[in-house]
C-alpha atoms as a PDB file:
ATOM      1  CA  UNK A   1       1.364 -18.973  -2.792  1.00  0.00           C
ATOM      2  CA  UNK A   2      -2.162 -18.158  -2.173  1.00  0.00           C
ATOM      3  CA  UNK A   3      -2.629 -14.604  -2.339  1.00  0.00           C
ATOM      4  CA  UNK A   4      -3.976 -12.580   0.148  1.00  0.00           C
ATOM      5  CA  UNK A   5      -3.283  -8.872  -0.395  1.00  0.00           C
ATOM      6  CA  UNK A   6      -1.590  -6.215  -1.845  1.00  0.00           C
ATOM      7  CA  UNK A   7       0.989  -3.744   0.042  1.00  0.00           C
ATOM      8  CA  UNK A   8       1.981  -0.710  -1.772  1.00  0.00           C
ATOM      9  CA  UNK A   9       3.943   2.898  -0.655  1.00  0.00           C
ATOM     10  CA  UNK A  10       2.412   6.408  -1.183  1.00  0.00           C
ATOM     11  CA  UNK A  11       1.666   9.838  -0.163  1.00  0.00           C
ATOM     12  CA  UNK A  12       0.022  12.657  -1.747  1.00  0.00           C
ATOM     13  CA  UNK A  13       2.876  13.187  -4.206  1.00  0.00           C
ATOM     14  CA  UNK A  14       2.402   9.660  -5.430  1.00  0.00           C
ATOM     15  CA  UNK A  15      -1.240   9.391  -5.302  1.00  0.00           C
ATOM     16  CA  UNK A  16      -1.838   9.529  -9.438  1.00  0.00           C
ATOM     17  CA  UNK A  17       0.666   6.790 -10.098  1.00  0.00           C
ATOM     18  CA  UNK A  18      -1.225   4.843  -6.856  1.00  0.00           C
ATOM     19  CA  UNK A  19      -4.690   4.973  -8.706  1.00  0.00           C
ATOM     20  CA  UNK A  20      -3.268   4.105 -11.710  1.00  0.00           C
ATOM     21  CA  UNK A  21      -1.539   0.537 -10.015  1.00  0.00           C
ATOM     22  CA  UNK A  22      -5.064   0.460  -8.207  1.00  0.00           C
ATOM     23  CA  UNK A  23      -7.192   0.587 -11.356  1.00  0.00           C
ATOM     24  CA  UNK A  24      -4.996  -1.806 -13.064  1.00  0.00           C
ATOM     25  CA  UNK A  25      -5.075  -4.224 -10.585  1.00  0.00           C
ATOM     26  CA  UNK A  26      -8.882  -4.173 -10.198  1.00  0.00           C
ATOM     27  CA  UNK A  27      -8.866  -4.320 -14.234  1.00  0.00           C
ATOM     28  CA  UNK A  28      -7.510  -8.099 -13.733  1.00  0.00           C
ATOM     29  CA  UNK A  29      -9.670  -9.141 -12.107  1.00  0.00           C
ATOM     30  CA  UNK A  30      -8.185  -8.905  -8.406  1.00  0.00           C
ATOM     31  CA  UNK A  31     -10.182  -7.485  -5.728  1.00  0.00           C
ATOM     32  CA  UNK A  32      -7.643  -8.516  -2.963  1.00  0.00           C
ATOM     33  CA  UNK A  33      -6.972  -5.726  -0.470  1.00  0.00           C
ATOM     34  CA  UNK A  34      -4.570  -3.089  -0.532  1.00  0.00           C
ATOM     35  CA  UNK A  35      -2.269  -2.199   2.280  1.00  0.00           C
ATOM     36  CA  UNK A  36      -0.504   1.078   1.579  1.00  0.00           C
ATOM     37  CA  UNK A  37       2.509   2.179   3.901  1.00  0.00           C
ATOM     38  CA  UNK A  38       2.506   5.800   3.964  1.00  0.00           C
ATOM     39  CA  UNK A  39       5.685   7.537   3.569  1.00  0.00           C
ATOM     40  CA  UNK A  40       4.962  10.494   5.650  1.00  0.00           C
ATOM     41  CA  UNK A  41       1.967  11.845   6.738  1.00  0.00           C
ATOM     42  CA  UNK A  42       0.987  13.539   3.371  1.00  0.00           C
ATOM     43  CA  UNK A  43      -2.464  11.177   3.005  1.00  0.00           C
ATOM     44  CA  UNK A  44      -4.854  10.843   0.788  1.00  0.00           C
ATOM     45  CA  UNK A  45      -8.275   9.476   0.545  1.00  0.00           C
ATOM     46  CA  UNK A  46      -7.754   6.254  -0.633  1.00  0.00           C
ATOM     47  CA  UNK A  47      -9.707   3.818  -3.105  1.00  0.00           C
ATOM     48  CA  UNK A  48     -12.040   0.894  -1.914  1.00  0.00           C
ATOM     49  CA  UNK A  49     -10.630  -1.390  -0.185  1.00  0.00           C
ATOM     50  CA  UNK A  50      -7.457  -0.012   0.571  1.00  0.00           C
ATOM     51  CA  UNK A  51      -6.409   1.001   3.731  1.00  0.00           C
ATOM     52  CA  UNK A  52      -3.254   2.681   4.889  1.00  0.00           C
ATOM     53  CA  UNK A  53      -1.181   0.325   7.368  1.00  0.00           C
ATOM     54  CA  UNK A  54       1.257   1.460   9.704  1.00  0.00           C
ATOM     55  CA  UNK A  55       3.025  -0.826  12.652  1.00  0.00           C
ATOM     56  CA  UNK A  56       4.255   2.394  15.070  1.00  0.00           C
ATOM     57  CA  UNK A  57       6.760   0.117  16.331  1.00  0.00           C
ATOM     58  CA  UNK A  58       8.455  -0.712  13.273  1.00  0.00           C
ATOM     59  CA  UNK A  59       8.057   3.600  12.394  1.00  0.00           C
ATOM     60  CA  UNK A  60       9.898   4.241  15.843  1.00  0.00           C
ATOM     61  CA  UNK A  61      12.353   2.397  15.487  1.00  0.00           C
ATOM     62  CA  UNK A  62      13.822   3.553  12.353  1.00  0.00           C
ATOM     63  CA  UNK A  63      13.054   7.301  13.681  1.00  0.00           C
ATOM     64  CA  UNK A  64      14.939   6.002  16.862  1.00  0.00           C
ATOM     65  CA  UNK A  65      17.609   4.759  14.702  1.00  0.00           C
ATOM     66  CA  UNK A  66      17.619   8.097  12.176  1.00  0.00           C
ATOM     67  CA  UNK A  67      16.938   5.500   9.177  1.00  0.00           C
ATOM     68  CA  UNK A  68      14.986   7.526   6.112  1.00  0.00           C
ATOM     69  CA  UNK A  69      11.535   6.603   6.095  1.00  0.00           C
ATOM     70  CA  UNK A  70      11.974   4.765   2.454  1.00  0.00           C
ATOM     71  CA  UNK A  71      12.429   1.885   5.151  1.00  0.00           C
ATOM     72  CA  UNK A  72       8.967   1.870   6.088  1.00  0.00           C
ATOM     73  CA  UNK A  73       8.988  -0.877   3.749  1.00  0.00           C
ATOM     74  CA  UNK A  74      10.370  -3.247   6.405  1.00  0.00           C
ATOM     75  CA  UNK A  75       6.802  -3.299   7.316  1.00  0.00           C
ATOM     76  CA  UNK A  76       6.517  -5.843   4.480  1.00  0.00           C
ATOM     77  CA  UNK A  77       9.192  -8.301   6.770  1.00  0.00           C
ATOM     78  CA  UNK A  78       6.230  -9.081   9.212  1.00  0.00           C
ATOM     79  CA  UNK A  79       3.709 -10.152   7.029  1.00  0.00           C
ATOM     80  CA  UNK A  80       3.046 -12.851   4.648  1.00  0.00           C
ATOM     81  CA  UNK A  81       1.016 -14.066   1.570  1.00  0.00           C
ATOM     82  CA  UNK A  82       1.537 -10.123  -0.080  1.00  0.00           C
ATOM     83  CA  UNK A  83       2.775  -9.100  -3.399  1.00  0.00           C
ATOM     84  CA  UNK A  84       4.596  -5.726  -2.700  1.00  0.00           C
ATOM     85  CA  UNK A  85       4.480  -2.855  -5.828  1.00  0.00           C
ATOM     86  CA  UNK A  86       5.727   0.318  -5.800  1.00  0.00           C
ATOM     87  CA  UNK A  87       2.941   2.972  -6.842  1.00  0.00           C
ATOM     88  CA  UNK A  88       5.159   3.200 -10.394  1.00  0.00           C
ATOM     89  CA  UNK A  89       3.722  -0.179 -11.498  1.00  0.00           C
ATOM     90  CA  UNK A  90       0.596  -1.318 -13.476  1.00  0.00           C
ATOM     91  CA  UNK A  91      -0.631  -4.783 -13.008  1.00  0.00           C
ATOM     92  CA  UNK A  92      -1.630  -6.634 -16.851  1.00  0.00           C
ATOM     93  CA  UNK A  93      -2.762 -10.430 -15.435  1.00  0.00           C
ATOM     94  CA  UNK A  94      -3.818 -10.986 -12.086  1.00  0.00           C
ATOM     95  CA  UNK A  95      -1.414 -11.194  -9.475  1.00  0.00           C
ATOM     96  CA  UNK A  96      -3.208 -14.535  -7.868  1.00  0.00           C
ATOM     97  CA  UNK A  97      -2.759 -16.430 -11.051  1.00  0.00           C
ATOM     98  CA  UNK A  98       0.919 -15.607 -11.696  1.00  0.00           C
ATOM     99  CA  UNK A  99       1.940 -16.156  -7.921  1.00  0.00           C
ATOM    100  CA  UNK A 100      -0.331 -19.631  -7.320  1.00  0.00           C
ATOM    101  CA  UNK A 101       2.091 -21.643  -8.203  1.00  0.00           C
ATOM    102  CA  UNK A 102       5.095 -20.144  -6.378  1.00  0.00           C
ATOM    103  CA  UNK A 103       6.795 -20.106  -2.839  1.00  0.00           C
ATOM    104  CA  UNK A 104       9.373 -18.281  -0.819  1.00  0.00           C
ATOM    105  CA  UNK A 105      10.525 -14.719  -1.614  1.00  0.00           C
ATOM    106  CA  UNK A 106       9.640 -13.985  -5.608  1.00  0.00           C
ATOM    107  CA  UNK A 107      10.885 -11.364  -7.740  1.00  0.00           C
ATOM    108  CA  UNK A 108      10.414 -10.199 -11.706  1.00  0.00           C
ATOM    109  CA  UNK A 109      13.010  -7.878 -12.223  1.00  0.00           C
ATOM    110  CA  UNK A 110      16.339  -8.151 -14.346  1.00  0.00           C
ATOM    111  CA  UNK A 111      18.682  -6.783 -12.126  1.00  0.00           C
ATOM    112  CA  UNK A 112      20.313  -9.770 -12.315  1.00  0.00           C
ATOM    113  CA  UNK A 113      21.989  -8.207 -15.368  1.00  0.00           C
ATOM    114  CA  UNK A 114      22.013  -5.044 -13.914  1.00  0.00           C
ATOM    115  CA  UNK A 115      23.382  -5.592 -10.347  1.00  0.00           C
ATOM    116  CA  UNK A 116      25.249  -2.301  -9.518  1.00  0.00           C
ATOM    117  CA  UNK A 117      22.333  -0.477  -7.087  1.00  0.00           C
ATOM    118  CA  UNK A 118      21.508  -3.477  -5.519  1.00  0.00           C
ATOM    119  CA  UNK A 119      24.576  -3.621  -3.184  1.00  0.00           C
ATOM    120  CA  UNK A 120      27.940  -1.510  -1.773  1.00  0.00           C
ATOM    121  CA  UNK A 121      31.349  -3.115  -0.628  1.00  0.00           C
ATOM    122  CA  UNK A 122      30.150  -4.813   2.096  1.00  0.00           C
ATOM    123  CA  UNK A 123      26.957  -6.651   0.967  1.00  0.00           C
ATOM    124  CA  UNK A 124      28.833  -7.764  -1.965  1.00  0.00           C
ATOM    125  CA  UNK A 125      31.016  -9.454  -0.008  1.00  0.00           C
ATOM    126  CA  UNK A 126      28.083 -10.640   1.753  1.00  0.00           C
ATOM    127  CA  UNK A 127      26.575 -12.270  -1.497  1.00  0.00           C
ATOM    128  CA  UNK A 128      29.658 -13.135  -3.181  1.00  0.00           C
ATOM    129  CA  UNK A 129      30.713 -15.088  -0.173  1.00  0.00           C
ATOM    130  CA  UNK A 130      27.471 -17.169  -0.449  1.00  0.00           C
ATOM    131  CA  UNK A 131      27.733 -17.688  -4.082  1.00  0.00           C
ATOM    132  CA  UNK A 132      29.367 -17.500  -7.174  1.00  0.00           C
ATOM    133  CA  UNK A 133      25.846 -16.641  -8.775  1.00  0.00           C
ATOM    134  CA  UNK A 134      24.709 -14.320  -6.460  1.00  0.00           C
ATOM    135  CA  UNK A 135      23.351 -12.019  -8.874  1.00  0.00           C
ATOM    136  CA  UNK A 136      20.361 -14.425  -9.586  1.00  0.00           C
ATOM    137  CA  UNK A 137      19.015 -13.722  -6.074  1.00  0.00           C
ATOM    138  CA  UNK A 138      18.876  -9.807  -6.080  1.00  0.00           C
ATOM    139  CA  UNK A 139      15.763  -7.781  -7.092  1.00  0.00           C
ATOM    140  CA  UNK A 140      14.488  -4.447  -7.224  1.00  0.00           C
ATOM    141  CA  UNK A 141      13.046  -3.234  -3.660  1.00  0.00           C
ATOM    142  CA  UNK A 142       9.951  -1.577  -5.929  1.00  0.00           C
ATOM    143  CA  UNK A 143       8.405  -5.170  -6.415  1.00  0.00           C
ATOM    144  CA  UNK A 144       8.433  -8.352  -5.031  1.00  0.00           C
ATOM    145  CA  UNK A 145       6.094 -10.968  -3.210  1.00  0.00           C
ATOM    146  CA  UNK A 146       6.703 -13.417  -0.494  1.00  0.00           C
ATOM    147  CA  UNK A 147       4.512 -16.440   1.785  1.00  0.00           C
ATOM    148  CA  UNK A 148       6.237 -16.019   4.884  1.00  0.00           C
ATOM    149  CA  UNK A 149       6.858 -13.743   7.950  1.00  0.00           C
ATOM    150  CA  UNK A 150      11.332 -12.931   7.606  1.00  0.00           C
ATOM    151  CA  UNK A 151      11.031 -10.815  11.299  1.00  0.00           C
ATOM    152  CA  UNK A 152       9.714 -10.221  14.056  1.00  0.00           C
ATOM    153  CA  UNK A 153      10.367  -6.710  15.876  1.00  0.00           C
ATOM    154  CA  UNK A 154      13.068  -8.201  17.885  1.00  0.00           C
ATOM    155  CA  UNK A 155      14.746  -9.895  15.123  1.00  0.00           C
ATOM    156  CA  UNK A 156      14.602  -6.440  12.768  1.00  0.00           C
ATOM    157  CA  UNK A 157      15.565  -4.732  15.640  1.00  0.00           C
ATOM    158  CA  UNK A 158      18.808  -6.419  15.539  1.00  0.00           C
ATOM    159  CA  UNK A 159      19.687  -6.509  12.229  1.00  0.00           C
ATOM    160  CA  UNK A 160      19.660  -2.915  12.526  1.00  0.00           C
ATOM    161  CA  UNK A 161      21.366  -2.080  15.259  1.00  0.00           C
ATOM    162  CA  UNK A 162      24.271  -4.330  14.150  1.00  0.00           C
ATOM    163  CA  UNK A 163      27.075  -2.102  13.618  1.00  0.00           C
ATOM    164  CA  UNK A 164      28.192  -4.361   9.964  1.00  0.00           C
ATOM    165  CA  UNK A 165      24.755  -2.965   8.577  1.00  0.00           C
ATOM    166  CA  UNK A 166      24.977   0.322   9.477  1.00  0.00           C
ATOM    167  CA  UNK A 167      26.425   2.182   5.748  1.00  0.00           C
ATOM    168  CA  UNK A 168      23.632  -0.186   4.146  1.00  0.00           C
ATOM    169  CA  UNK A 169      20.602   1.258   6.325  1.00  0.00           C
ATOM    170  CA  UNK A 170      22.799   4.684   5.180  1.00  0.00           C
ATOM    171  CA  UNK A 171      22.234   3.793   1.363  1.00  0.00           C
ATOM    172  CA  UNK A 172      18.882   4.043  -0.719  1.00  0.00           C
ATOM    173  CA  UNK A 173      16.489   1.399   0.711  1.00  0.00           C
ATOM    174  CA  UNK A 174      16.887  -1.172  -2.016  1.00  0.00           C
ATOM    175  CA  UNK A 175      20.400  -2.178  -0.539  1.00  0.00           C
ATOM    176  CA  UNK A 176      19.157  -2.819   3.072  1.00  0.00           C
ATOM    177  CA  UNK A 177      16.507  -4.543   1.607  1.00  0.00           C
ATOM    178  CA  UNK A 178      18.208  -7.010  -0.369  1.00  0.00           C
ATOM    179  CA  UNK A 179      21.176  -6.858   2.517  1.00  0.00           C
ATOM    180  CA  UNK A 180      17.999  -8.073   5.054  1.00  0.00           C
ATOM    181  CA  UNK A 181      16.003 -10.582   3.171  1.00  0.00           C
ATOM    182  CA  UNK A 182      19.744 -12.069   2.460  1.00  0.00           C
ATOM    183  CA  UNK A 183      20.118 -12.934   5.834  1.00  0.00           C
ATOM    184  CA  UNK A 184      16.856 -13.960   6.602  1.00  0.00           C
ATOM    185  CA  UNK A 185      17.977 -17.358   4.502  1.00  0.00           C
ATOM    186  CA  UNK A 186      14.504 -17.205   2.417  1.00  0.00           C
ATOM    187  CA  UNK A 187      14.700 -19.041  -1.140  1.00  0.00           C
ATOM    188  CA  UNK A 188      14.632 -16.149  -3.711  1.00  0.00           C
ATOM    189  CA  UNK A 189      13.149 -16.803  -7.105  1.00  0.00           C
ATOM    190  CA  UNK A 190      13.344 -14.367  -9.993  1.00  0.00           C
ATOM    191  CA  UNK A 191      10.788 -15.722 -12.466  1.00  0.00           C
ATOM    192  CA  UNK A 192      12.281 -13.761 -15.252  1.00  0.00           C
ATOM    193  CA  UNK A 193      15.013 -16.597 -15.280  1.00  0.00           C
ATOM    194  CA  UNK A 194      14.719 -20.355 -15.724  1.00  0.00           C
ATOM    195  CA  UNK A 195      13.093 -22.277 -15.259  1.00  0.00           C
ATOM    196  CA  UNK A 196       9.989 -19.604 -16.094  1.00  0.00           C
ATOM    197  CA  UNK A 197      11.758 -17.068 -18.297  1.00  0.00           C
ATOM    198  CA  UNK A 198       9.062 -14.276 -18.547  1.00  0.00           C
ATOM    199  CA  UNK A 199      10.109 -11.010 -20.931  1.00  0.00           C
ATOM    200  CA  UNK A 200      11.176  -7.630 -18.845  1.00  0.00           C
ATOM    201  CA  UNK A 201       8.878  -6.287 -16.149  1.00  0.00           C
ATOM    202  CA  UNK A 202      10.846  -3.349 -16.178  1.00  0.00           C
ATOM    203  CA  UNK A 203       9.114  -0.742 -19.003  1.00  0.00           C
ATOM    204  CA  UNK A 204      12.867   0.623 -19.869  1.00  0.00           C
ATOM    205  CA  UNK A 205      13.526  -2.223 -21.835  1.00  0.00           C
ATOM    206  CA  UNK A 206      10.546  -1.602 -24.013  1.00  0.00           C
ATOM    207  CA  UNK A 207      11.399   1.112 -26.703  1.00  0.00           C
ATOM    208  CA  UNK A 208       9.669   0.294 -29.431  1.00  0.00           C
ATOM    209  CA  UNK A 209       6.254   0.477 -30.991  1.00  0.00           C
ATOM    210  CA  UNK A 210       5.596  -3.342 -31.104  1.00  0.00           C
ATOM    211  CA  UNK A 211       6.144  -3.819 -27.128  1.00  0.00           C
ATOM    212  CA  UNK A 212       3.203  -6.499 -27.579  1.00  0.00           C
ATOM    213  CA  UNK A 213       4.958  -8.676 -29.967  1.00  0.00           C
ATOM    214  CA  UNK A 214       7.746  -9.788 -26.781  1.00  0.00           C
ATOM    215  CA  UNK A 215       3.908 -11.496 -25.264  1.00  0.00           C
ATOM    216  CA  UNK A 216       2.725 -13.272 -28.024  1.00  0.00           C
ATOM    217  CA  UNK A 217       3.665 -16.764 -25.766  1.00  0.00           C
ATOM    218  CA  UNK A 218       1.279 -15.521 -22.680  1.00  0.00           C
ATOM    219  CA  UNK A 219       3.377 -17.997 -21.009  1.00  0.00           C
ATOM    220  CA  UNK A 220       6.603 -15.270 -21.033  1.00  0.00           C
ATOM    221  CA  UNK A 221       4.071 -12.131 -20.764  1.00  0.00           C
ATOM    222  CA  UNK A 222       4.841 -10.278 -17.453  1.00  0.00           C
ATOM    223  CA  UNK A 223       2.385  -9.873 -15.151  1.00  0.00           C
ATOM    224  CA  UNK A 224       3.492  -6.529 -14.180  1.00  0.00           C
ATOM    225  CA  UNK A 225       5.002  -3.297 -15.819  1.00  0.00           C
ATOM    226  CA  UNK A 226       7.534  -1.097 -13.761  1.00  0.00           C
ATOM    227  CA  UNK A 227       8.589   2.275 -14.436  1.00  0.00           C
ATOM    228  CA  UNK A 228      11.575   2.534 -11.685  1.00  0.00           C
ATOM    229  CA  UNK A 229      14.340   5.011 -13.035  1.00  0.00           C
ATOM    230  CA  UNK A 230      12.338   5.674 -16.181  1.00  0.00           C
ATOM    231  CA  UNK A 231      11.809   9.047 -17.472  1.00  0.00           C
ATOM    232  CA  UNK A 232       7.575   9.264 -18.414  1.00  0.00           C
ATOM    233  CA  UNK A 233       8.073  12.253 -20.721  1.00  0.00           C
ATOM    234  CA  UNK A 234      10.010  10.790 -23.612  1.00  0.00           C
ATOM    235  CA  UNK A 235       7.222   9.509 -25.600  1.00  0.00           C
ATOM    236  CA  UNK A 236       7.968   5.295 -24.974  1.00  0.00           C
ATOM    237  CA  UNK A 237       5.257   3.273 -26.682  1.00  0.00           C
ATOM    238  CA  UNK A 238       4.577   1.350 -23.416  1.00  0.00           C
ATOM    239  CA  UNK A 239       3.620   4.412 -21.491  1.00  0.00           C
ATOM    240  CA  UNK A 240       0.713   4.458 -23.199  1.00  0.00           C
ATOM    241  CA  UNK A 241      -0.201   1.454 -20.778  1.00  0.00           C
ATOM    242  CA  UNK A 242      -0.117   3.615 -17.970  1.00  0.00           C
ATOM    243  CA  UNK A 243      -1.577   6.752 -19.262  1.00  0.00           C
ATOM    244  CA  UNK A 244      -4.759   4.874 -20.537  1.00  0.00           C
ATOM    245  CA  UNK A 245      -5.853   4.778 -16.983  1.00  0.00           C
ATOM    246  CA  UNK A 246      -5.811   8.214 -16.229  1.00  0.00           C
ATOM    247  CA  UNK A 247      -9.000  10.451 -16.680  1.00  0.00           C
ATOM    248  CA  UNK A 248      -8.978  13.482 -18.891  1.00  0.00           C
ATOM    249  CA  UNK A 249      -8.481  15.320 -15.806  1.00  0.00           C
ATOM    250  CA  UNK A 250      -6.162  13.706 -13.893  1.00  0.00           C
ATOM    251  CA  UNK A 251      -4.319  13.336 -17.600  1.00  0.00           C
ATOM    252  CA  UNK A 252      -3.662  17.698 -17.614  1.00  0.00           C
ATOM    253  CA  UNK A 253      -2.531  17.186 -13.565  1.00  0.00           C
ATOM    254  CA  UNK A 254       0.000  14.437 -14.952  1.00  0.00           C
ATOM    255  CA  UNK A 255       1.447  16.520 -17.979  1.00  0.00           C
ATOM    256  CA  UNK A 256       1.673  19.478 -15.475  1.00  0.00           C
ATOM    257  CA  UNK A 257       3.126  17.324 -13.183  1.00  0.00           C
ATOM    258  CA  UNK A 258       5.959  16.257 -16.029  1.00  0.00           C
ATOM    259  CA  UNK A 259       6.602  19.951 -16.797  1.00  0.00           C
ATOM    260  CA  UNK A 260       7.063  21.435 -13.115  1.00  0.00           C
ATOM    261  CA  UNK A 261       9.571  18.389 -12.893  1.00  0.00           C
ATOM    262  CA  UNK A 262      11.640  19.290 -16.169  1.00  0.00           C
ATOM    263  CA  UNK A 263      11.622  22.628 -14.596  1.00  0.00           C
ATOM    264  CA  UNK A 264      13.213  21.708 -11.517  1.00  0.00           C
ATOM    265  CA  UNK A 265      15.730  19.711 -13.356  1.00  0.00           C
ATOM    266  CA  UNK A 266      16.921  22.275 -15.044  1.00  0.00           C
ATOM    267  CA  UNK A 267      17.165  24.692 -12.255  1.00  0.00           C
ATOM    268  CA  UNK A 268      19.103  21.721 -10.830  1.00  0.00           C
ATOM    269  CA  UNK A 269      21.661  21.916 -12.762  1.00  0.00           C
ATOM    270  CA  UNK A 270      22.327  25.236 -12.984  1.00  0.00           C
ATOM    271  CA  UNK A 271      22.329  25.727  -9.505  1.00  0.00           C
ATOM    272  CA  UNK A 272      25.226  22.568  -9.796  1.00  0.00           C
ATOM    273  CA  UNK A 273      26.929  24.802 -12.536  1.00  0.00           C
ATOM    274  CA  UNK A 274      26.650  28.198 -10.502  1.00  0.00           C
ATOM    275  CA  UNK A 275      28.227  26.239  -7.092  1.00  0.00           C
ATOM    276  CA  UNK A 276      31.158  24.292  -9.362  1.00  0.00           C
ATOM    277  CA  UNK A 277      32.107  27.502 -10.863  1.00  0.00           C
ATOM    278  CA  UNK A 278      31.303  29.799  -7.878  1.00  0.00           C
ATOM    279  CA  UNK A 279      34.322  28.065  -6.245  1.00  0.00           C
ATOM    280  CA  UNK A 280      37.046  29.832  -8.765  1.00  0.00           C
END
């Protein structure tokens, strides 16, 4: 695959974790452009050369279709030549390198041995129908990369307004995306399995202090690290990574950031508590 940019997903809420991915990226060495789909219209000012990229046909018609606008990723279907990161991701080799060699739809996650929010009833079916290893071709929506257009606007168009995908489109957007590259037909490879075998992008199966020593062989170091799902208060090793590119400033926003959000957990769950028992 020769690389030609990178998309990514933010608004204001996001837009520390962005500049983090951004920084990283540009600290490889990669100076390809970034194409961020914005999730609302919370902007920010964003980095050079990045631009925010939005196809108004593909935003009306999930609002004509009440899909959540986590599905803006679709956007992604019409394009080619992109690797795709969530803004919870820091780049450590350049993207170009790891990808050069590589075609079709390419992934780096594990969920392989991790399947369960990667389908419902119905997709599984779906998969399990087309394979008895099914599990090898689904990925985490946050990242993945591909060479080739999967839709146009009429062919997305359909796939959503097919009545069989309608509790997947219902679901968090990593099941209609693995549902719809699926039936696009595209050849899915997960390079964390043979025949490349590179260690865990995702920075959940990092725990200890020696995360390094899993990348001694640069030929099994990831070329990304992903924080989907993980918690960045509990003092992990790796997270280090990703704090190292925040300024002293931007560091304080971050830990008040972490704080506000331990505070709304826990107000969370009491109001959970106060309903449950509220109904005796």
């Amino acid at each position: 695959m020769k690389l030609e940019k990178i998309i990514s997903f933010a608004n204001k809420t996001s837009e520390l974790r962005f500049l983090v991915m951004v920084r990283s990226l540009r600290d490889t060495g990669c100076n390809l452009p970034v194409w961020v789909i914005p999730y609302d219209n919370n902007k920010f000012d964003l980095p050079d050369n990045c631009i925010w990229w939005e196809i108004k046909e593909v935003i009306t018609l999930l609002e004509d279709n009440n899909i959540h606008c986590m599905k803006r990723k679709f956007q992604c279907f019409f394009t080619s030549n992109y690797q795709y990161v969530d803004a919870d991701i820091i780049f450590l080799t350049n993207p170009e390198h790891a990808l050069a060699n590589l075609t079709g739809f390419i992934t780096s996650c594990c969920h392989w041995n991790n399947p369960y929010y990667t389908y419902i009833q119905s997709t599984f079916e779906l998969f399990r129908n087309k394979s008895t290893t099914w599990q090898k071709s689904i990925f985490n929506s946050g990242q993945f990369a591909c060479d080739i257009e999967l839709y146009d606007l009429n062919t997305l168009d359909e796939v959503i307004k097919n009545p069989l995908h309608h509790e997947a489109l219902s679901e968090h957007d990593q099941i209609s995306i693995n549902l719809f590259v699926f039936l696009s037909g595209v050849k899915i490879t997960n390079t964390t399995l043979p025949p490349y075998n590179i260690e865990s992008t995702w920075a959940g199966d990092y725990l200890y202090d020696n995360y390094s020593d899993y990348w001694i062989n640069k030929d099994k170091k990831p070329y990304i690290i992903h924080w989907a799902g993980c918690k960045m208060d509990i003092g992990r090793p790796i997270d280090q990574l990703f704090l190292n590119y925040l300024t002293d400033v931007e560091r304080q926003e971050w830990e008040k950031k972490l704080i506000e959000a331990r505070k709304q957990k826990v107000q969370n769950r009491f109001h959970r508590m106060f309903s449950f028992f509220k109904r005796f």
